[in-house]
N, C-alpha and C. Protein backbone atom coordinates (compact mmCIF):
# COMPACT_ATOMS: atom_id res chain seq x y z
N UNK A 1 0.84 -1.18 0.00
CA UNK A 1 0.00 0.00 0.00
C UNK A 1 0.88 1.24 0.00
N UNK A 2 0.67 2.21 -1.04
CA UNK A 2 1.01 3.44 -1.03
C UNK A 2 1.29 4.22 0.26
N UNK A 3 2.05 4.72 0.71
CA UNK A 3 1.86 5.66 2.23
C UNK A 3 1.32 6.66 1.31
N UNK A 4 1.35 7.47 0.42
CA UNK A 4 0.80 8.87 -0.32
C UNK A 4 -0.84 8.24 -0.55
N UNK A 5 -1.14 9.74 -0.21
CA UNK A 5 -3.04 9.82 0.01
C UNK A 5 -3.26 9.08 -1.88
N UNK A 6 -2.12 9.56 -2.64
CA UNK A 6 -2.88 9.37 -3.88
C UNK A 6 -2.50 8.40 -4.88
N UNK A 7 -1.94 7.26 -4.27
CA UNK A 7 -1.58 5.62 -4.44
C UNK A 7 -2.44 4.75 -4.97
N UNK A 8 -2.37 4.13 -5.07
CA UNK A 8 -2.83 2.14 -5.58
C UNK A 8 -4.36 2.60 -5.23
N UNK A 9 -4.17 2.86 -3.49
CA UNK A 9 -5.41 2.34 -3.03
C UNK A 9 -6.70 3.36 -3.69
N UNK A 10 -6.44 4.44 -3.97
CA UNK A 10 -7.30 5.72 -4.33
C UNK A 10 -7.81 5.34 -5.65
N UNK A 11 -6.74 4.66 -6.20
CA UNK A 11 -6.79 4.64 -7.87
C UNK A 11 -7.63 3.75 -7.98
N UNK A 12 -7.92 2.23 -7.60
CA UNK A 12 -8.24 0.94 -7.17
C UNK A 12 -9.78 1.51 -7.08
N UNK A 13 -9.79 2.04 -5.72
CA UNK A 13 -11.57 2.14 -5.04
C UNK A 13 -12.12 3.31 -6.19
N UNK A 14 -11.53 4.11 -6.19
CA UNK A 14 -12.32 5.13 -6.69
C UNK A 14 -12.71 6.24 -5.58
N UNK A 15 -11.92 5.79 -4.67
CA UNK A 15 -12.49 6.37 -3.20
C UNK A 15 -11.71 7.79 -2.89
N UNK A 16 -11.82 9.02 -2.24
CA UNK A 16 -11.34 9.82 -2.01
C UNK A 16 -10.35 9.73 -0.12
N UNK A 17 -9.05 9.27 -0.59
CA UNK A 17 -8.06 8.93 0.53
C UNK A 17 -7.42 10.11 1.01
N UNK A 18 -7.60 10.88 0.57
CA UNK A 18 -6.70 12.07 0.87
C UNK A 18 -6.99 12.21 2.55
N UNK A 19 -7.68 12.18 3.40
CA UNK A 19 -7.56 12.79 4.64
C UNK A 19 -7.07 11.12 5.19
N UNK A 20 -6.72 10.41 5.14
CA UNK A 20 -6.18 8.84 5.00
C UNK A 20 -4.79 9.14 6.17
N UNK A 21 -4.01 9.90 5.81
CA UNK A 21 -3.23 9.82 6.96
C UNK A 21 -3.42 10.71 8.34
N UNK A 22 -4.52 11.24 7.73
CA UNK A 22 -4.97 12.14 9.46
C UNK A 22 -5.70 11.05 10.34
N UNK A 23 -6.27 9.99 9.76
CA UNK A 23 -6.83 9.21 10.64
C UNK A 23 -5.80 8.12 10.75
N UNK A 24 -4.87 7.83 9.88
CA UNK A 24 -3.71 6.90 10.50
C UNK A 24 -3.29 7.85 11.86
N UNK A 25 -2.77 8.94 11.64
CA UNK A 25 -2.05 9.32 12.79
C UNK A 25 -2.43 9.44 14.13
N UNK A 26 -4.33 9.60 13.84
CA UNK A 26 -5.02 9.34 15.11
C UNK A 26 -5.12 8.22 15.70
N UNK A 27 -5.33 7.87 14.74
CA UNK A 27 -4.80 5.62 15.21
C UNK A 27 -3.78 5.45 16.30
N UNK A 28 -2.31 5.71 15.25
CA UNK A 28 -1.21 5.90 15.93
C UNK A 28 -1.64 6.80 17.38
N UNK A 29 -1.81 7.47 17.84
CA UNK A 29 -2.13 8.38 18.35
C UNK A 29 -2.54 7.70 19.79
N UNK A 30 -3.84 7.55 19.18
CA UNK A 30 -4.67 6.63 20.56
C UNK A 30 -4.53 5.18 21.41
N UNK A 31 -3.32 4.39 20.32
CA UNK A 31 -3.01 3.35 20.93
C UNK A 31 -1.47 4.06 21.39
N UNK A 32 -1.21 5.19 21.32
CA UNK A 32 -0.08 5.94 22.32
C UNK A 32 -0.62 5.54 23.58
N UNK A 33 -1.75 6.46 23.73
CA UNK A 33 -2.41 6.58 24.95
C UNK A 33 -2.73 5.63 25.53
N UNK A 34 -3.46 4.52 24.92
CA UNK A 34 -3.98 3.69 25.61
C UNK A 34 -2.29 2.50 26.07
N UNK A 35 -1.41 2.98 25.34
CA UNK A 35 -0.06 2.22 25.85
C UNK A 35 0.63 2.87 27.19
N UNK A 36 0.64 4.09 27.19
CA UNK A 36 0.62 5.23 28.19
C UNK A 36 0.44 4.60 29.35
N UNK A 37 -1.10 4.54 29.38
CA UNK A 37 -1.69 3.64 30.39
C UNK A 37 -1.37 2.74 30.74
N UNK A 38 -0.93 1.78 29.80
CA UNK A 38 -0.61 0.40 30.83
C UNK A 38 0.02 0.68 31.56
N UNK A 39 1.39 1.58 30.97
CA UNK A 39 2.55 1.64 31.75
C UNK A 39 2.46 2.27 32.66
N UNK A 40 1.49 3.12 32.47
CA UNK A 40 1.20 3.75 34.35
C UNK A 40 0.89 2.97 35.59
N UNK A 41 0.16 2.19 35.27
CA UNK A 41 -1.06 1.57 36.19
C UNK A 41 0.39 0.05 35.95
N UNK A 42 1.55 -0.27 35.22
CA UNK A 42 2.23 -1.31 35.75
C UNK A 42 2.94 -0.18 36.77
N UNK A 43 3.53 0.72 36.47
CA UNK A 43 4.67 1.49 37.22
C UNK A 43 4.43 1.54 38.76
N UNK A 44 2.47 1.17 38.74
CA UNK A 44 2.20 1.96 39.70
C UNK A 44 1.74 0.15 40.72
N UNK A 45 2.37 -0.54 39.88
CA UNK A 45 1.98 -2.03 40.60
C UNK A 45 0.54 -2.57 40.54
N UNK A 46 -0.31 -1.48 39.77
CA UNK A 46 -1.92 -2.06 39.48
C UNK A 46 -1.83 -3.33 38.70
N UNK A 47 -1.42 -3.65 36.92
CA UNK A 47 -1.38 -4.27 36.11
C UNK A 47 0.25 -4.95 36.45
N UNK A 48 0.00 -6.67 36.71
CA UNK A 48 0.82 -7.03 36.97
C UNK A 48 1.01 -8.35 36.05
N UNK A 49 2.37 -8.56 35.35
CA UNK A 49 2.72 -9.69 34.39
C UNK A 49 2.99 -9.14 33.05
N UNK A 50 3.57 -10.45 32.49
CA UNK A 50 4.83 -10.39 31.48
C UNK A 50 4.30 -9.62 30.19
N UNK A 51 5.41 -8.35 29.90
CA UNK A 51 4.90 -7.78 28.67
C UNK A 51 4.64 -6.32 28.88
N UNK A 52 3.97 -6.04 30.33
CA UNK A 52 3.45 -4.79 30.79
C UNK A 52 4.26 -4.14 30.96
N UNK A 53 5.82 -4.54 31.46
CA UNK A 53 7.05 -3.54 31.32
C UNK A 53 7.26 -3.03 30.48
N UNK A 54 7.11 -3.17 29.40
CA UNK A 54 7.56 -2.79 28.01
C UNK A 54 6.81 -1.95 27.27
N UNK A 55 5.24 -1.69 27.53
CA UNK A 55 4.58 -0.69 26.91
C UNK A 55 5.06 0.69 27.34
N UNK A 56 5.89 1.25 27.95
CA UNK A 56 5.91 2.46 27.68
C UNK A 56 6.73 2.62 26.55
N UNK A 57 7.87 1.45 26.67
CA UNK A 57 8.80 1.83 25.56
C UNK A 57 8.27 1.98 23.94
N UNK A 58 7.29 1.48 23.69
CA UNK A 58 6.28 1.76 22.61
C UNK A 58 6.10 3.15 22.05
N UNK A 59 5.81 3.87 23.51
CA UNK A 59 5.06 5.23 23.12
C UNK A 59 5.55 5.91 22.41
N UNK A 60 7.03 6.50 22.86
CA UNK A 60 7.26 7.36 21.55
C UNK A 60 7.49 6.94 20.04
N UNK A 61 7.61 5.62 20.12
CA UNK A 61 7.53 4.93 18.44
C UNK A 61 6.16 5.53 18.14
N UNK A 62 5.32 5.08 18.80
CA UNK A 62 3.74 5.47 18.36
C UNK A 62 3.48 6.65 17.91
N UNK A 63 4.27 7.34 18.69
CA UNK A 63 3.78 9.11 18.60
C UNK A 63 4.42 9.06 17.17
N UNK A 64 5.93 8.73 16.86
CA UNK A 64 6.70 9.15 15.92
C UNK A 64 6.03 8.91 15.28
N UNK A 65 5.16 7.75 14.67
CA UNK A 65 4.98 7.25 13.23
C UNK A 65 3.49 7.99 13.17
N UNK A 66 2.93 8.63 14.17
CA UNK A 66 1.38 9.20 14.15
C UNK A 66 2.15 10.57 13.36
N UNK A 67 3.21 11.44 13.91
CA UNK A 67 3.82 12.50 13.38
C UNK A 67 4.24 12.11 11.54
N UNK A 68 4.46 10.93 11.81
CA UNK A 68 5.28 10.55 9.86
C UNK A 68 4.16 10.61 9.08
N UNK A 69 2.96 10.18 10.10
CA UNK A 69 1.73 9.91 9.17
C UNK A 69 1.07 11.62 8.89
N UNK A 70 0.88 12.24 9.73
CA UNK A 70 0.67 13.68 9.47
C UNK A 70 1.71 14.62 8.27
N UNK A 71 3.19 14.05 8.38
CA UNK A 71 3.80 14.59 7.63
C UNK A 71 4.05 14.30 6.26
N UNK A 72 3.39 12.98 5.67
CA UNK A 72 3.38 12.72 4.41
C UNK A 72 2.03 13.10 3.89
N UNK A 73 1.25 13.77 4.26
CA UNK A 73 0.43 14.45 3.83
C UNK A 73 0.44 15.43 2.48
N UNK A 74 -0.01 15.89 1.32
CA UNK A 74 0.11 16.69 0.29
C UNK A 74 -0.53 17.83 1.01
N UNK A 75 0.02 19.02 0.61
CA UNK A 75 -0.34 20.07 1.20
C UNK A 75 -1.21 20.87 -0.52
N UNK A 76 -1.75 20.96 -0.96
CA UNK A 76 -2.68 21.60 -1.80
C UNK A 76 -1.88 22.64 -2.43
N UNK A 77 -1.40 23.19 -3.49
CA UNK A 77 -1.05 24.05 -4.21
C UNK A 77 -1.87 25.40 -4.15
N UNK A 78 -1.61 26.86 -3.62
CA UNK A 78 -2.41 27.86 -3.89
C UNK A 78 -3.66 27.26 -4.87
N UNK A 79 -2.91 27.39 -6.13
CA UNK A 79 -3.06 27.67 -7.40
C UNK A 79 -4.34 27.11 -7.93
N UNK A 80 -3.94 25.35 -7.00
CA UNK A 80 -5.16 24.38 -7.37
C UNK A 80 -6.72 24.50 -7.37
């Protein structure tokens, strides 16, 4: 799949993808948060067992690629 709004997949459906990576990045975004969380509630000895250590280290991957997804965005030409 294309990362650009105006790839395979646009061409294929017929479908209008262009706002396509604003909702990837919210994706990305919200399973930040909800990773956030685990790691709070392990830090904090609530959520206990194997795996739960490791979600914070996630988060800023998450954020990054929610930011990559906002930034491959086409920005519209005046002109257009």
């Amino acid at each position: 799949m294309s990362s650009r709004a105006d790839g395979p997949t646009s061409e294929l459906s017929g479908r209008d993808v262009t706002q396509l990576p604003v909702y990837l990045a919210l994706a990305y975004f919200k399973v930040a948060v909800i990773a956030e969380g685990v790691h709070s509630r392990h830090a904090q000895g609530i959520t206990v067992g194997s795996g739960f250590d490791r979600a914070g280290a996630s988060v800023p991957k998450l954020v990054d690629a929610g930011l990559t997804a906002l930034r491959s965005r086409r920005i519209p030409s005046q002109g257009a």
